[in-house]
PDB file of N, CA and C in Angstrom:
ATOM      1  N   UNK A   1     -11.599 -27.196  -6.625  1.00  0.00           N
ATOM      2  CA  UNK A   1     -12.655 -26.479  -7.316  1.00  0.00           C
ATOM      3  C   UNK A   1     -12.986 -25.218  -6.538  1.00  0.00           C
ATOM      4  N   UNK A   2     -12.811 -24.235  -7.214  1.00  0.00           N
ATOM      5  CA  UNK A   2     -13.341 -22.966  -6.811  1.00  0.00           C
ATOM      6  C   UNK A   2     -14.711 -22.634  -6.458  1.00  0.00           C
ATOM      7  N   UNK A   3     -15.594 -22.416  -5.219  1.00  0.00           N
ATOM      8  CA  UNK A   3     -16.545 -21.937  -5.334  1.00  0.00           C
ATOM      9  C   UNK A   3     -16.938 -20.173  -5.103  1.00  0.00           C
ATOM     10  N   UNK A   4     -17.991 -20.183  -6.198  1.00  0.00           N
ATOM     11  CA  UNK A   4     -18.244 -18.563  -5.974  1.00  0.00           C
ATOM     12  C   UNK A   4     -19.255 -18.375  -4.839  1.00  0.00           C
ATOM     13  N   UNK A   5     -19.069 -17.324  -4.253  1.00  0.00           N
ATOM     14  CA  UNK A   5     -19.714 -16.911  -3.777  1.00  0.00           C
ATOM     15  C   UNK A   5     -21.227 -15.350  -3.869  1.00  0.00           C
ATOM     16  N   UNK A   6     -21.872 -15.307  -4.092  1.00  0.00           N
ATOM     17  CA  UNK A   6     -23.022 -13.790  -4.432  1.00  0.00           C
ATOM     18  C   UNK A   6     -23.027 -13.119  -3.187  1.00  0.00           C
ATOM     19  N   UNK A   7     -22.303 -11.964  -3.215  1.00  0.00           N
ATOM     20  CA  UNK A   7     -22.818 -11.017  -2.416  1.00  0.00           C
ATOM     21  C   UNK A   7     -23.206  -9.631  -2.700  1.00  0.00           C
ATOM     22  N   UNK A   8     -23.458  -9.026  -2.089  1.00  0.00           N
ATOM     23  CA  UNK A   8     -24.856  -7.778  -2.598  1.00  0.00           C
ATOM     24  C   UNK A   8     -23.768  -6.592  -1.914  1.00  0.00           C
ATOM     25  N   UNK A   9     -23.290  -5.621  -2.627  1.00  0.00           N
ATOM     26  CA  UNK A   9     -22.566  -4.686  -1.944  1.00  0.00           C
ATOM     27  C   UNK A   9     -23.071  -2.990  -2.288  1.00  0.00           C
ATOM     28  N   UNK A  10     -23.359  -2.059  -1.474  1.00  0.00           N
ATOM     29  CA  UNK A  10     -23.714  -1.186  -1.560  1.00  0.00           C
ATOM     30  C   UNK A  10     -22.722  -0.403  -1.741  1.00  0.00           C
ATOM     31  N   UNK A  11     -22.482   1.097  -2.150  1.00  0.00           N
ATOM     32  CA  UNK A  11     -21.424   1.775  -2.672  1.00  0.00           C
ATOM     33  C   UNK A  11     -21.801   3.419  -2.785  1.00  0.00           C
ATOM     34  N   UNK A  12     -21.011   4.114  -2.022  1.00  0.00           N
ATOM     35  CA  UNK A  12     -21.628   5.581  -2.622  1.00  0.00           C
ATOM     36  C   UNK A  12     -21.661   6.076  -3.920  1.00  0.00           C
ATOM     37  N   UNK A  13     -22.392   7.099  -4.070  1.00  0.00           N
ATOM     38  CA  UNK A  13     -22.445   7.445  -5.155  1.00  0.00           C
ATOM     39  C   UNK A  13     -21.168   7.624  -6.125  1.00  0.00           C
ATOM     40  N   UNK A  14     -19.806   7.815  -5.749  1.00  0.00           N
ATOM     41  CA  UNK A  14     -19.070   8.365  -6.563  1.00  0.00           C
ATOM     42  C   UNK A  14     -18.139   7.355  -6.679  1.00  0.00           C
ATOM     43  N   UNK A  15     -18.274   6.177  -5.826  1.00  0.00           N
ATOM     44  CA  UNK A  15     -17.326   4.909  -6.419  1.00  0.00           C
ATOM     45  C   UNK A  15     -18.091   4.169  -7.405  1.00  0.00           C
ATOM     46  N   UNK A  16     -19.715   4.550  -7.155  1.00  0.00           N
ATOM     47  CA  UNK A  16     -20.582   3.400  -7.948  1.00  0.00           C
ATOM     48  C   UNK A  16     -20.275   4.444  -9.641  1.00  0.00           C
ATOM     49  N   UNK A  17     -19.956   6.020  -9.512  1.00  0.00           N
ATOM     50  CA  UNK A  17     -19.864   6.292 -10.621  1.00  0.00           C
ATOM     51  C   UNK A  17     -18.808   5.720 -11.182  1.00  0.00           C
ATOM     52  N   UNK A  18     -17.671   5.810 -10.438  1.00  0.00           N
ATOM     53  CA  UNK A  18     -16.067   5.610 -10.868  1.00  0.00           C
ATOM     54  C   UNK A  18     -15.850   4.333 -11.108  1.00  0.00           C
ATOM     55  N   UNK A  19     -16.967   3.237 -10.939  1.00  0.00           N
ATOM     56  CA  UNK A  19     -16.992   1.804 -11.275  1.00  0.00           C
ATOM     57  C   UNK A  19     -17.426   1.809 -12.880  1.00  0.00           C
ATOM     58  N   UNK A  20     -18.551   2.405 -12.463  1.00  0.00           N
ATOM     59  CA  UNK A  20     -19.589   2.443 -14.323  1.00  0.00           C
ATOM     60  C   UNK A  20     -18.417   3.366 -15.409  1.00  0.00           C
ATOM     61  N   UNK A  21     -17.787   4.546 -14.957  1.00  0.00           N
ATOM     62  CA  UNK A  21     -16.674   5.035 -15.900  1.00  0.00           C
ATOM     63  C   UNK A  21     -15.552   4.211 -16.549  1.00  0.00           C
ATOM     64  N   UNK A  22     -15.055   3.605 -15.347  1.00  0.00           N
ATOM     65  CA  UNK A  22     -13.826   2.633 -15.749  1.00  0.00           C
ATOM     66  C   UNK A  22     -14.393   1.105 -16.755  1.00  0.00           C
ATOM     67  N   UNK A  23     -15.519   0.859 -16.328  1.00  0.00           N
ATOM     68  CA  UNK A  23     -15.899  -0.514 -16.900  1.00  0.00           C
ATOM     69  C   UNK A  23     -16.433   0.341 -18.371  1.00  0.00           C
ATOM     70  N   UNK A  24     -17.466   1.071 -18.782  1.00  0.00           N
ATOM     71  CA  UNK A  24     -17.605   1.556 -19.918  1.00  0.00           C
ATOM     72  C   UNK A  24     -15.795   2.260 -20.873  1.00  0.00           C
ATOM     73  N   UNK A  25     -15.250   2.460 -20.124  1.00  0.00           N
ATOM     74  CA  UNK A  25     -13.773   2.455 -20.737  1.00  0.00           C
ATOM     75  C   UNK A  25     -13.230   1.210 -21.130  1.00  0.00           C
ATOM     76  N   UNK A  26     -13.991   0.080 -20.677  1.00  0.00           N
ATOM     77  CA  UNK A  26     -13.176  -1.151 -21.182  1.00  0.00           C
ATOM     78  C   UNK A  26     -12.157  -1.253 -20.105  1.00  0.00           C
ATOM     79  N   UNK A  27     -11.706  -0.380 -18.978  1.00  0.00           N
ATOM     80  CA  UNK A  27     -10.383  -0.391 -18.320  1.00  0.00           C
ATOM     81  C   UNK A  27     -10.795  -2.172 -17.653  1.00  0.00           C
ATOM     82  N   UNK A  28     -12.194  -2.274 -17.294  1.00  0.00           N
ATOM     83  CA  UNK A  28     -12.636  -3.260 -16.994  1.00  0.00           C
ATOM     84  C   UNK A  28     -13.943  -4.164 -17.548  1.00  0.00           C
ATOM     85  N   UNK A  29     -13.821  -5.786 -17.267  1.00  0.00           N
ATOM     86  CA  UNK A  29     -14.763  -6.367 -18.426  1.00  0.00           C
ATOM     87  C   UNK A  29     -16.313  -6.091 -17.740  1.00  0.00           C
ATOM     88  N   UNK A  30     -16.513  -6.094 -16.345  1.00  0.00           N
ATOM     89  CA  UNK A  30     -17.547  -6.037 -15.828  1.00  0.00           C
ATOM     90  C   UNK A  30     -17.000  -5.338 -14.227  1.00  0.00           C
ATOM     91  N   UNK A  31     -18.486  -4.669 -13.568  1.00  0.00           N
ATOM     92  CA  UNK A  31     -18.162  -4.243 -12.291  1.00  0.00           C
ATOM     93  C   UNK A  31     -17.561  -5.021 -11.674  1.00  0.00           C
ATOM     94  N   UNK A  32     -17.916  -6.780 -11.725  1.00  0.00           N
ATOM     95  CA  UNK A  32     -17.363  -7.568 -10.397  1.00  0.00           C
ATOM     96  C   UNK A  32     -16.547  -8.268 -10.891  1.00  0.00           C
ATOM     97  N   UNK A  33     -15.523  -7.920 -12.738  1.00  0.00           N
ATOM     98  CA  UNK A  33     -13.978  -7.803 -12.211  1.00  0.00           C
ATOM     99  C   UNK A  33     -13.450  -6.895 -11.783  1.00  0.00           C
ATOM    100  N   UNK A  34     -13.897  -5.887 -12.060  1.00  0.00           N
ATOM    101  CA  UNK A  34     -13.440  -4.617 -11.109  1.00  0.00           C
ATOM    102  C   UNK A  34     -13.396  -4.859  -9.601  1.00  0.00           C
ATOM    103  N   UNK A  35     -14.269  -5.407  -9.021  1.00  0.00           N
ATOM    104  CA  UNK A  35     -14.561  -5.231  -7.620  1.00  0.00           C
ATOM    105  C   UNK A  35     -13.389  -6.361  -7.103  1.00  0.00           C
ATOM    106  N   UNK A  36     -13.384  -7.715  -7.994  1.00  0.00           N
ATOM    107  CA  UNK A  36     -12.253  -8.671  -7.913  1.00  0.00           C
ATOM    108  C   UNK A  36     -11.143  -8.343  -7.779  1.00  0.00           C
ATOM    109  N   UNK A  37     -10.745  -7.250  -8.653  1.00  0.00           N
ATOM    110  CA  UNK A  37      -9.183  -6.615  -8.773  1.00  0.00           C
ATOM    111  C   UNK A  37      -9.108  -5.890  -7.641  1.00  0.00           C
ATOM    112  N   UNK A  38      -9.924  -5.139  -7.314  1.00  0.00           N
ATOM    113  CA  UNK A  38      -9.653  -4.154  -5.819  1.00  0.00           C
ATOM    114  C   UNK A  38      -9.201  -4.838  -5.088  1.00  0.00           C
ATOM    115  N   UNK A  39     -10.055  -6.249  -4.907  1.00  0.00           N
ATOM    116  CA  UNK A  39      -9.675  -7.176  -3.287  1.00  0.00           C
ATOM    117  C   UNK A  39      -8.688  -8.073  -3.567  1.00  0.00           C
ATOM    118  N   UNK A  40      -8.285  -8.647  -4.863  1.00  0.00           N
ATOM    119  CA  UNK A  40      -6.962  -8.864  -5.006  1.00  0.00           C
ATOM    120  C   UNK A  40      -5.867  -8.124  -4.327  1.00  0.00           C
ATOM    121  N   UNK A  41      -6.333  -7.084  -4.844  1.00  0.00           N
ATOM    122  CA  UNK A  41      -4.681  -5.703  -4.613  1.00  0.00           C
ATOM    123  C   UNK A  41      -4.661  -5.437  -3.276  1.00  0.00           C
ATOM    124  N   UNK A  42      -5.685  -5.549  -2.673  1.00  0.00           N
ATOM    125  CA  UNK A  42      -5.583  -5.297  -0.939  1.00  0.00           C
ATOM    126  C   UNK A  42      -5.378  -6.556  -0.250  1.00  0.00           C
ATOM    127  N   UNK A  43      -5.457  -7.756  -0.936  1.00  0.00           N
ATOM    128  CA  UNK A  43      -4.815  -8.918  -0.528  1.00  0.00           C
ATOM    129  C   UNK A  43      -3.426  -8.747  -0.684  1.00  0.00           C
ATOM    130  N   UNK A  44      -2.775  -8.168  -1.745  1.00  0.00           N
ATOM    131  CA  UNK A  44      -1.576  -8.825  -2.307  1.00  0.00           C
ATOM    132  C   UNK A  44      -0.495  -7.237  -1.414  1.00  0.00           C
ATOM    133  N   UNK A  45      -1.576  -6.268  -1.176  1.00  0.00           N
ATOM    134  CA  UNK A  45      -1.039  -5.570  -0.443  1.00  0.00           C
ATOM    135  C   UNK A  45      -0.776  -5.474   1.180  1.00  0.00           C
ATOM    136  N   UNK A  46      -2.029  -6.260   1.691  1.00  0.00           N
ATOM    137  CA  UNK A  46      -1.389  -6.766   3.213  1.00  0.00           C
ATOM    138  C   UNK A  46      -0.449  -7.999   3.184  1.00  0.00           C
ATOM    139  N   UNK A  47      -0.270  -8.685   2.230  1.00  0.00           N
ATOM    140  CA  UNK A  47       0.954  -9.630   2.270  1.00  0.00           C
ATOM    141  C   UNK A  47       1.919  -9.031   2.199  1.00  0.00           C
ATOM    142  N   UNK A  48       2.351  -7.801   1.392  1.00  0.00           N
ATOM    143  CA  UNK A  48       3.392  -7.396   0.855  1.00  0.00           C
ATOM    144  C   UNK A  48       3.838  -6.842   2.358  1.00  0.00           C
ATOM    145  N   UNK A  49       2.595  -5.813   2.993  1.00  0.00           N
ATOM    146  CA  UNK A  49       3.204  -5.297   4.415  1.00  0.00           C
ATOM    147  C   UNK A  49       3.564  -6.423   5.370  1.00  0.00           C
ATOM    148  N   UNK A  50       2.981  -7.243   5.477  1.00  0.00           N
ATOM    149  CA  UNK A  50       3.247  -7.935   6.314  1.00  0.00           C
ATOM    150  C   UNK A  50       5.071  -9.204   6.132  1.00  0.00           C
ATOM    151  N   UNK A  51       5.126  -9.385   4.856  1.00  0.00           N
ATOM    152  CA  UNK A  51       6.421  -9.550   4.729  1.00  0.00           C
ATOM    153  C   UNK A  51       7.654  -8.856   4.989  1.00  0.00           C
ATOM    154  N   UNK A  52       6.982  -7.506   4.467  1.00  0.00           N
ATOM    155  CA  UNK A  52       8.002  -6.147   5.124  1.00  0.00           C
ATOM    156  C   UNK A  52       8.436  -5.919   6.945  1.00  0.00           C
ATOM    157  N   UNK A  53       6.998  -6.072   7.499  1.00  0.00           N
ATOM    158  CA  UNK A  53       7.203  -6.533   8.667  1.00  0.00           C
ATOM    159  C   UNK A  53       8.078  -7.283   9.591  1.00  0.00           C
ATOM    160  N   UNK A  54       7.930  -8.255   8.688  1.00  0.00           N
ATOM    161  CA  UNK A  54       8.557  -9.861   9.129  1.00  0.00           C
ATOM    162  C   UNK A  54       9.996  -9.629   8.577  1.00  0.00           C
ATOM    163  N   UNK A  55      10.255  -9.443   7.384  1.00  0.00           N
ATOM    164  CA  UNK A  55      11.381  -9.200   7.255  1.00  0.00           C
ATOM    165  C   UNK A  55      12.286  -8.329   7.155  1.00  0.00           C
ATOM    166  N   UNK A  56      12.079  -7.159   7.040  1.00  0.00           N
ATOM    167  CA  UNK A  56      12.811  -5.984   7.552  1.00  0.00           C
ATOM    168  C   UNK A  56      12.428  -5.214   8.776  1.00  0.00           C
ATOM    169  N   UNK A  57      11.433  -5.248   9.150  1.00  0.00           N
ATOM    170  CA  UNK A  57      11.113  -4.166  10.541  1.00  0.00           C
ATOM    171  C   UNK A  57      11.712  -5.410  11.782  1.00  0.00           C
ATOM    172  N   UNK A  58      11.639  -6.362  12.118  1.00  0.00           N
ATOM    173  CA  UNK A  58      11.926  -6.904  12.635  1.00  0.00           C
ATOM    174  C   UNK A  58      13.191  -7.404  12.692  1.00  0.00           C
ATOM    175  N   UNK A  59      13.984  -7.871  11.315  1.00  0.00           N
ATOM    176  CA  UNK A  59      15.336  -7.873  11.048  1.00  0.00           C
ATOM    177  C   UNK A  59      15.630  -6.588  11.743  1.00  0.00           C
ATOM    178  N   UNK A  60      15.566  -5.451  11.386  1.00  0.00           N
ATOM    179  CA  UNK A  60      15.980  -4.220  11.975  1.00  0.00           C
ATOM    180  C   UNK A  60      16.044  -4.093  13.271  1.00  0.00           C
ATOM    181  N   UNK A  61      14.920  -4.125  13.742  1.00  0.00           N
ATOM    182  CA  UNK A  61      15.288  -4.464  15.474  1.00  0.00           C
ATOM    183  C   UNK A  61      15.942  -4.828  16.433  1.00  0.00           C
ATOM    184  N   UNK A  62      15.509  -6.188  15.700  1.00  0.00           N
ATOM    185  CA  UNK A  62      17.062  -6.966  16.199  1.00  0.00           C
ATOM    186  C   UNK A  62      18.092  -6.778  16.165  1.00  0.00           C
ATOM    187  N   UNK A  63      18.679  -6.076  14.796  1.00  0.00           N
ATOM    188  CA  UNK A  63      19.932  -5.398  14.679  1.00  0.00           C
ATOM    189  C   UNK A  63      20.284  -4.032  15.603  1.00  0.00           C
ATOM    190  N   UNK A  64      19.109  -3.517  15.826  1.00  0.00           N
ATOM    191  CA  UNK A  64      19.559  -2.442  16.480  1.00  0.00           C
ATOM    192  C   UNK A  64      19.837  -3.434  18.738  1.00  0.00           C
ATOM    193  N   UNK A  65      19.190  -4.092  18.193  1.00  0.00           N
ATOM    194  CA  UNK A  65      19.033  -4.737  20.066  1.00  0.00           C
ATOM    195  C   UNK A  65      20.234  -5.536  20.093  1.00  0.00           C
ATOM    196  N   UNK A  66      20.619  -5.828  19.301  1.00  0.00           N
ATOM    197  CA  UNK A  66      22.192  -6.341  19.057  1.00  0.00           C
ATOM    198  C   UNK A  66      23.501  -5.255  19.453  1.00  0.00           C
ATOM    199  N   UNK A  67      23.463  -4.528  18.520  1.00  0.00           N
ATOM    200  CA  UNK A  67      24.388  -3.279  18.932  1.00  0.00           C
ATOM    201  C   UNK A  67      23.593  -1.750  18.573  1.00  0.00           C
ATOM    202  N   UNK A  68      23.018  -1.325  20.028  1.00  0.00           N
ATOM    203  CA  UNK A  68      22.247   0.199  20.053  1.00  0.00           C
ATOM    204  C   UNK A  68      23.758   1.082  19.741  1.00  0.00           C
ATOM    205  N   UNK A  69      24.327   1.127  19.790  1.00  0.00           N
ATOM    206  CA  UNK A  69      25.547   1.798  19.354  1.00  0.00           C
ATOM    207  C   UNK A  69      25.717   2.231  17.979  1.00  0.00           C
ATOM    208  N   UNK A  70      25.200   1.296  17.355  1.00  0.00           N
ATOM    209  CA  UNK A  70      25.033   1.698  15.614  1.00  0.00           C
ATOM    210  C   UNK A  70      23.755   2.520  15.189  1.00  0.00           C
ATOM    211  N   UNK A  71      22.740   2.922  16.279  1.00  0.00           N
ATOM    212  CA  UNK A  71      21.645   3.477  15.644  1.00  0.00           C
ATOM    213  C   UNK A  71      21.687   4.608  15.359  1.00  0.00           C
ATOM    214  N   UNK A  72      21.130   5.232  14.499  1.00  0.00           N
ATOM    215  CA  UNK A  72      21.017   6.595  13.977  1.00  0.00           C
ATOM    216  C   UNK A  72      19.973   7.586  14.922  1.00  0.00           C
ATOM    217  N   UNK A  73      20.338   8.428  15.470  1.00  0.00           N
ATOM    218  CA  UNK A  73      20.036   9.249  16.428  1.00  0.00           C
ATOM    219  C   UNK A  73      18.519   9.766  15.257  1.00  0.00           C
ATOM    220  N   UNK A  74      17.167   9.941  16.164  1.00  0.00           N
ATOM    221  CA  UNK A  74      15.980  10.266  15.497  1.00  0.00           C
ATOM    222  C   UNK A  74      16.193  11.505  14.876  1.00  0.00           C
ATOM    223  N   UNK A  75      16.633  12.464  15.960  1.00  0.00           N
ATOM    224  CA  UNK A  75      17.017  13.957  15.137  1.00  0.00           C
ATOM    225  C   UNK A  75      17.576  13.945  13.747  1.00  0.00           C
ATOM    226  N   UNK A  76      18.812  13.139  13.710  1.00  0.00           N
ATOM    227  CA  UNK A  76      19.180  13.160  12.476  1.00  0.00           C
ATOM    228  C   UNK A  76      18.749  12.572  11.412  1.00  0.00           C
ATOM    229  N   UNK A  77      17.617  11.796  11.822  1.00  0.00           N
ATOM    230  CA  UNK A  77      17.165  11.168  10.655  1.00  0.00           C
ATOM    231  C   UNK A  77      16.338  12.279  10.259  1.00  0.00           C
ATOM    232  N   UNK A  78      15.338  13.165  10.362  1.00  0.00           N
ATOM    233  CA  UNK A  78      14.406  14.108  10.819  1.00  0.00           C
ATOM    234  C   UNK A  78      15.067  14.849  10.000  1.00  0.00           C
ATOM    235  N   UNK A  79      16.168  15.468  10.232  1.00  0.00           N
ATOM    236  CA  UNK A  79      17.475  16.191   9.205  1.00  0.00           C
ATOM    237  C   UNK A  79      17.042  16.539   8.386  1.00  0.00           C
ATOM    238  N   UNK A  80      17.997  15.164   7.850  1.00  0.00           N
ATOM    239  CA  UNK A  80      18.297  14.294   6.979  1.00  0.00           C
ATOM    240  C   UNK A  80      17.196  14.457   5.622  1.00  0.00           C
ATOM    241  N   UNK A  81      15.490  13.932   6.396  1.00  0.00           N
ATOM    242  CA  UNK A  81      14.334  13.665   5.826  1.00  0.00           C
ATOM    243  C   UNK A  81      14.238  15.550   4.929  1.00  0.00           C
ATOM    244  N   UNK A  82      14.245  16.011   6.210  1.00  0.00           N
ATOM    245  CA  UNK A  82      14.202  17.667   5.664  1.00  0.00           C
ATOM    246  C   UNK A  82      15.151  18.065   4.551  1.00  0.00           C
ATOM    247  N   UNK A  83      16.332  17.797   4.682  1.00  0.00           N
ATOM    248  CA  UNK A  83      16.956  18.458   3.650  1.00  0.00           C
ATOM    249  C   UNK A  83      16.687  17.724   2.342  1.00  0.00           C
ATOM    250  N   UNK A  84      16.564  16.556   2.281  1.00  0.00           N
ATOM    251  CA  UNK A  84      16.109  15.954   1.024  1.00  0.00           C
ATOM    252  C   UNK A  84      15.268  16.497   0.825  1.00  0.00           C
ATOM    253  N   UNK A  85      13.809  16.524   1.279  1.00  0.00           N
ATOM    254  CA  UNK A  85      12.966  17.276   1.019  1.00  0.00           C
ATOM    255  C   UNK A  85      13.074  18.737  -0.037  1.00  0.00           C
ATOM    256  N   UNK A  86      13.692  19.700   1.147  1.00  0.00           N
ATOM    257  CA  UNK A  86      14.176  20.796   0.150  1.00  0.00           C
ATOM    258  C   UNK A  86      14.893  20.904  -1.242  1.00  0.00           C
ATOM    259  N   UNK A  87      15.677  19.926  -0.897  1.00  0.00           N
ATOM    260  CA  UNK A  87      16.486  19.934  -2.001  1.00  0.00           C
ATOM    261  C   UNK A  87      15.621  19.288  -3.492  1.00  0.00           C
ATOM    262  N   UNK A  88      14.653  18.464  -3.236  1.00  0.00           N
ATOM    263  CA  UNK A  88      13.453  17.921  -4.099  1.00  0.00           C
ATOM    264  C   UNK A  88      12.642  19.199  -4.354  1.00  0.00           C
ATOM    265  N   UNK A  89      12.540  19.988  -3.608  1.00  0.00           N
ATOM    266  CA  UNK A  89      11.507  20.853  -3.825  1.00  0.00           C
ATOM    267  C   UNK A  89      12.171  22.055  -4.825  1.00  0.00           C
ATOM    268  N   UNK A  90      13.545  22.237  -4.612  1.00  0.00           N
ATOM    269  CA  UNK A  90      14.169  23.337  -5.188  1.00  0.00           C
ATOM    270  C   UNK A  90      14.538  23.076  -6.559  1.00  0.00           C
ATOM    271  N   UNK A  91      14.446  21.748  -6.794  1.00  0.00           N
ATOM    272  CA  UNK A  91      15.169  21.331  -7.961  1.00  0.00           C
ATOM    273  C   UNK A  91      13.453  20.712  -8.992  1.00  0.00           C
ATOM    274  N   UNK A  92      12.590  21.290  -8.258  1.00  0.00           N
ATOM    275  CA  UNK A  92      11.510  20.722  -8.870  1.00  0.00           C
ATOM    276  C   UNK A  92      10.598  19.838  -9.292  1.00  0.00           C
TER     277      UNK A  92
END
């Protein structure tokens, strides 16, 4: 069984507007599903980092502490990052 909990949250002015906009849009049924969905998504978003963590930043590591011979020199990644860049920028 789920219990709820009441808590009292204060808000500046321009989220408490951007709450009352979105809920009078219907985007939401009331402020505190709105407020529900926020802390969902920042739940479901430190899981997501933290899996990323666990499983690729760390997979990675290891791979590189395995054989440093295969790593990609920082400069060139740096490049690399740049010319994509440009090339995104030129093409619009």
């Amino acid at each position: 069984m789920n219990a709820n909990v009441s808590i009292k949250v204060t808000l500046p002015a321009e989220l408490a507007e951007a709450m009352r906009v979105k809920v009078e849009a219907g985007e939401y049924a009331s402020a505190e599903e709105m407020l529900k969905a926020g802390v969902q998504t920042l739940i479901d978003r430190d899981k997501a980092l933290d899996r990323w963590l666990r499983e690729e930043v760390v997979a990675g590591h290891a791979e590189y502490l395995a054989d440093p011979g295969k790593a990609t020199d920082a400069e060139d990644v740096l490049a690399h990052l740049k010319d994509r860049r440009t090339r995104r920028a030129a093409n619009g």
